[in-house]
C-alpha atoms as a PDB file:
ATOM      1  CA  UNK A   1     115.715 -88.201  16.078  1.00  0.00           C
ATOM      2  CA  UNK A   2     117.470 -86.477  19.001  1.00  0.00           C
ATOM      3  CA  UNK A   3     114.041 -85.311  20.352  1.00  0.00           C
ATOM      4  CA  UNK A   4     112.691 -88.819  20.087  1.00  0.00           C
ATOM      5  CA  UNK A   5     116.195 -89.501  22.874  1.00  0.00           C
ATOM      6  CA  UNK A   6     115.403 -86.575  24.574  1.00  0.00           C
ATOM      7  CA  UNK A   7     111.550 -87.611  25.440  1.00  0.00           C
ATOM      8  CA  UNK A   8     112.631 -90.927  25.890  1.00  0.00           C
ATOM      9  CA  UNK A   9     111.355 -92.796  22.758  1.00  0.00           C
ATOM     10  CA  UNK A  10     114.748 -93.447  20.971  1.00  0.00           C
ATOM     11  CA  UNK A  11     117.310 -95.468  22.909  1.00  0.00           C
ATOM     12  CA  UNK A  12     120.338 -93.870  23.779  1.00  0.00           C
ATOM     13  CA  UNK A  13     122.951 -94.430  25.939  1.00  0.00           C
ATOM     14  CA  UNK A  14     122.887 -91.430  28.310  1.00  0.00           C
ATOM     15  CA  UNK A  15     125.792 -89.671  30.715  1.00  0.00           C
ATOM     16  CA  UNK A  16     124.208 -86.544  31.803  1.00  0.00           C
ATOM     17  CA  UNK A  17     120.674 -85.510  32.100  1.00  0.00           C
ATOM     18  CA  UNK A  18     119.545 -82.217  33.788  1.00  0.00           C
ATOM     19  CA  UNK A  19     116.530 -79.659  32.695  1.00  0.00           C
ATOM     20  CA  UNK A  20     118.318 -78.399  30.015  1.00  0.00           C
ATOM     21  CA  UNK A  21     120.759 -80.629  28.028  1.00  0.00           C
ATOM     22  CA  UNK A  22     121.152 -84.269  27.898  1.00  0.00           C
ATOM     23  CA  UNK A  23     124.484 -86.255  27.008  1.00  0.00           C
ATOM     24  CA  UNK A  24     124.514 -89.526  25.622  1.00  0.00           C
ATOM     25  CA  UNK A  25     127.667 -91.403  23.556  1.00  0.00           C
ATOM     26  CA  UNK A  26     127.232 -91.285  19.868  1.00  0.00           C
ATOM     27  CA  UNK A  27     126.076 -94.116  18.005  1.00  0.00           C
ATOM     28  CA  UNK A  28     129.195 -93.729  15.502  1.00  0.00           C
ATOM     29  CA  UNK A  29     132.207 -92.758  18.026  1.00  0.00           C
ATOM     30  CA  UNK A  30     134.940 -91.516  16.203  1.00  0.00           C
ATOM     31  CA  UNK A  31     136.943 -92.706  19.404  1.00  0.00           C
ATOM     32  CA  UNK A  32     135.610 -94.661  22.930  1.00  0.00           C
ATOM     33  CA  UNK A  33     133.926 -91.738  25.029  1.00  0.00           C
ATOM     34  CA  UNK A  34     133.073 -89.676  21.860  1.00  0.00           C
ATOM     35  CA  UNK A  35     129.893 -87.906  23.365  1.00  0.00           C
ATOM     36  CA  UNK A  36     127.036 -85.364  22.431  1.00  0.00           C
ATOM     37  CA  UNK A  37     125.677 -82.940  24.221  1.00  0.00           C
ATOM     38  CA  UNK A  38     122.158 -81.948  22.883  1.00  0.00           C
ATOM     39  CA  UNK A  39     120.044 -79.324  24.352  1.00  0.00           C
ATOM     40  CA  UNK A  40     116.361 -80.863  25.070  1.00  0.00           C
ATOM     41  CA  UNK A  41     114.629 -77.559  23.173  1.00  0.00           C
ATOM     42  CA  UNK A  42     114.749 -78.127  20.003  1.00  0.00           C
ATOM     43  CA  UNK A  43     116.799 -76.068  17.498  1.00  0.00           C
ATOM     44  CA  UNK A  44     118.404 -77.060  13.987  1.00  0.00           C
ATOM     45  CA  UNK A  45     121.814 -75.286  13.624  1.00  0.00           C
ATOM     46  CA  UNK A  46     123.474 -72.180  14.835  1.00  0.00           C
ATOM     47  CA  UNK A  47     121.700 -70.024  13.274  1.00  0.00           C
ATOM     48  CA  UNK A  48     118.008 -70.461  15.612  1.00  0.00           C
ATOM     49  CA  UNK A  49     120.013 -71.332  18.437  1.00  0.00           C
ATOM     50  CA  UNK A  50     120.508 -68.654  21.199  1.00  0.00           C
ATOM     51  CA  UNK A  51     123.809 -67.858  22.373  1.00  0.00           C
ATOM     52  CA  UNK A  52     122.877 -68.582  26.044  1.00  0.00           C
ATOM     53  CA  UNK A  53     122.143 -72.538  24.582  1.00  0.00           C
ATOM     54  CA  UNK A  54     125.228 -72.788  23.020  1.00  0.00           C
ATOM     55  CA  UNK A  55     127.046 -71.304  25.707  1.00  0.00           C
ATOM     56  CA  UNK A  56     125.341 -74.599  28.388  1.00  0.00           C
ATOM     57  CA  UNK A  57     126.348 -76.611  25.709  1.00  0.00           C
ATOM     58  CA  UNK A  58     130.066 -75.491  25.993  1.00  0.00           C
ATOM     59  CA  UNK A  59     130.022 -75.624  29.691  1.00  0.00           C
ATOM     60  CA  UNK A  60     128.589 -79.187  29.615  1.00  0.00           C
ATOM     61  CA  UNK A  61     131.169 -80.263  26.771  1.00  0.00           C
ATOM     62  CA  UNK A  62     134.114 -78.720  29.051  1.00  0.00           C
ATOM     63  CA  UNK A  63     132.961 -81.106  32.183  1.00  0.00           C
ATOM     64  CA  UNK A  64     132.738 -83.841  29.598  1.00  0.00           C
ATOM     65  CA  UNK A  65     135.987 -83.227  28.063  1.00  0.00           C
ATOM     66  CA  UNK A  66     137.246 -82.980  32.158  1.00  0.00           C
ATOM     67  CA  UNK A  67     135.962 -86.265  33.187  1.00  0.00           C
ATOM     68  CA  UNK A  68     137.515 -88.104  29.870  1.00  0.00           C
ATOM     69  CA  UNK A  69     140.858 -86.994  31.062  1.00  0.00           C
ATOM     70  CA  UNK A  70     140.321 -87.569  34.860  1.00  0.00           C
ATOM     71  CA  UNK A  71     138.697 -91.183  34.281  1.00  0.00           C
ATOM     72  CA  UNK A  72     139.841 -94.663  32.774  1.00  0.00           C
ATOM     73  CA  UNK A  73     139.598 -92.949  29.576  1.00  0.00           C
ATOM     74  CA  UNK A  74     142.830 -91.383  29.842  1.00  0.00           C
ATOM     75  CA  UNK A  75     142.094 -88.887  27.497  1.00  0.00           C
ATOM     76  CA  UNK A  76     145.252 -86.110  26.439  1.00  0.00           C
ATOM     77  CA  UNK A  77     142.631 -83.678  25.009  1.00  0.00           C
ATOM     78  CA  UNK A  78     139.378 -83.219  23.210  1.00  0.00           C
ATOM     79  CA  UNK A  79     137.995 -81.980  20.340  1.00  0.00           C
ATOM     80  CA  UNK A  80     134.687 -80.028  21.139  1.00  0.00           C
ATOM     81  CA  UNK A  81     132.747 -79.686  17.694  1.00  0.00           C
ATOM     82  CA  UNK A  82     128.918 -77.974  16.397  1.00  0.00           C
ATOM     83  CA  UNK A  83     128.852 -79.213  13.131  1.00  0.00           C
ATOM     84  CA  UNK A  84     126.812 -76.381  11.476  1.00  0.00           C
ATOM     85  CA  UNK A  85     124.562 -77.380   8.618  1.00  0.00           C
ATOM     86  CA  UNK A  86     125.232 -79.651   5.922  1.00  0.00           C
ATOM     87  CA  UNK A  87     128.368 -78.167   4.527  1.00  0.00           C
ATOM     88  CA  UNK A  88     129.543 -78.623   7.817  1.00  0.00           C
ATOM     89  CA  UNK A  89     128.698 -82.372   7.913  1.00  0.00           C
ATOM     90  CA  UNK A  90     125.775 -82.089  10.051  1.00  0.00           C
ATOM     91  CA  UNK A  91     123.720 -85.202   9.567  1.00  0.00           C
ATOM     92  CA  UNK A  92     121.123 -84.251  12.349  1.00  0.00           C
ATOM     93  CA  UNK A  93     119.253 -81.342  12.331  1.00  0.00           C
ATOM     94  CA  UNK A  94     119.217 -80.926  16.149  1.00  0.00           C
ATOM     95  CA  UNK A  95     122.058 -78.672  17.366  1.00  0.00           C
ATOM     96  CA  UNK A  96     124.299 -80.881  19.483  1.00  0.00           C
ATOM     97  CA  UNK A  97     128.291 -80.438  20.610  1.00  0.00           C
ATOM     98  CA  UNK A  98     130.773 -83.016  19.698  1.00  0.00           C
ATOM     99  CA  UNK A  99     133.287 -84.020  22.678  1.00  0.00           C
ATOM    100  CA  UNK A 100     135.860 -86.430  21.019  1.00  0.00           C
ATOM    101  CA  UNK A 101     138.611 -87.603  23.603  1.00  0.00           C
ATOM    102  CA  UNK A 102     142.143 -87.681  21.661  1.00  0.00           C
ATOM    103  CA  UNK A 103     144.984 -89.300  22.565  1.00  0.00           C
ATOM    104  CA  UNK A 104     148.754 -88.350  21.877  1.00  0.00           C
ATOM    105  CA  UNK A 105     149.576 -89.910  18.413  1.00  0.00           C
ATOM    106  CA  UNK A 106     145.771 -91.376  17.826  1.00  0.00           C
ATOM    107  CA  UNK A 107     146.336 -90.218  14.764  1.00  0.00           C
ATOM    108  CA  UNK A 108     142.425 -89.831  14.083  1.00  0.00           C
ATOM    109  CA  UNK A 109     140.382 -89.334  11.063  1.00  0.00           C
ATOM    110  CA  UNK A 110     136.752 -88.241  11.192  1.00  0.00           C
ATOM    111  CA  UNK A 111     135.089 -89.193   8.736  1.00  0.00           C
ATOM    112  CA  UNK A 112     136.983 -92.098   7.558  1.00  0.00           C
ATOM    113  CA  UNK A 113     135.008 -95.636   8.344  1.00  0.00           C
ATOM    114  CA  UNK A 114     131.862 -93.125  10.059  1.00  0.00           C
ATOM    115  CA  UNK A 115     129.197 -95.507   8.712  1.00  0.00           C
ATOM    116  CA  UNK A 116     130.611 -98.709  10.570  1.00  0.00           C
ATOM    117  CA  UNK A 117     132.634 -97.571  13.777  1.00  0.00           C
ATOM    118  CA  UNK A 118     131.148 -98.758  16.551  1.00  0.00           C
ATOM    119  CA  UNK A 119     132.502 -98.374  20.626  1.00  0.00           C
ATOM    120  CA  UNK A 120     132.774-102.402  21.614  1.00  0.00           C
ATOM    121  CA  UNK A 121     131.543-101.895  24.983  1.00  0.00           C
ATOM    122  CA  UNK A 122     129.200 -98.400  25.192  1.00  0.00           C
ATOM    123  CA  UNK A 123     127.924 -99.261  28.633  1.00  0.00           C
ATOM    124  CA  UNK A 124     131.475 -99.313  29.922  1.00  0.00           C
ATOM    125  CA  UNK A 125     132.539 -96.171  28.335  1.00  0.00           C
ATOM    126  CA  UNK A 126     129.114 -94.569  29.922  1.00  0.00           C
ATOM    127  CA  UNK A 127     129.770 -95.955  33.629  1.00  0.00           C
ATOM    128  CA  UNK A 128     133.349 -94.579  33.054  1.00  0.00           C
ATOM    129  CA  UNK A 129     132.503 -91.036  32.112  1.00  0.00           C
ATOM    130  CA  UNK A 130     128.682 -91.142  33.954  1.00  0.00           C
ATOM    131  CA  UNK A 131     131.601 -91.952  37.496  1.00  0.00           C
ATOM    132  CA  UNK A 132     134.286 -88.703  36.500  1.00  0.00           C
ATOM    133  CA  UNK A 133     131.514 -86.570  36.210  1.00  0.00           C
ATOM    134  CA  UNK A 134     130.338 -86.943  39.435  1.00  0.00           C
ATOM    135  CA  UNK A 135     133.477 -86.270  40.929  1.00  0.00           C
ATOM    136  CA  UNK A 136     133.561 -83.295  38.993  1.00  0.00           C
END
């Protein structure tokens, strides 16, 4: 699935794009901005996943995380999250970072209502965060 995005055959909603990693929103935000960060080679968990991958993830997720606190988003923090395998709730077997803007008090539950949540107005949330990134 997330190689079908990366190639361009799947439709995603995209804020970052360079050689190496791509960003789009996630199609089940646990909050507005909620946004992965998937490197374009292909690897399945952390286990086939070199460190120097992970590590570009982490500094993508970090400007991320940045611009949802510097933009309209008004973020207080972020969870950054690698779900690792199925005990781990991974649901796709591409390796992709979680960046979840919180909020003081949001009061936020993962998994509850993960099959239905949907962000009212993605292309909003993308100009948003697609604008505080380039300022970054």
């Amino acid at each position: 699935m997330f190689c079908d995005i990366v190639v361009g055959e799947a439709p995603a909603v995209r804020i970052h794009e360079d050689d190496d990693y791509l960003a789009v929103l996630d199609i089940r935000p646990i909050v507005r901005g909620h946004t992965l960060v998937i490197p374009k080679q292909h690897h399945t968990d952390l286990t086939d996943t070199p460190a120097e991958t992970v590590a570009g993830m982490t500094i993508l997720g970090q400007r991320i995380a940045q611009a949802a606190r510097a933009s309209g988003l008004h973020a207080d923090g972020n969870n950054i999250v690698i779900n690792d395998g199925r005990a781990a709730f991974q649901t796709v077997f591409h390796i992709h970072l979680h960046v979840a803007p919180r909020h003081d008090g949001d009061k936020l539950s993962f998994a509850k209502g993960l099959v239905v949540r949907r962000d009212p107005d993605r292309e909003e949330t993308a100009r948003i965060l697609r604008e505080a990134l380039a300022r970054l």
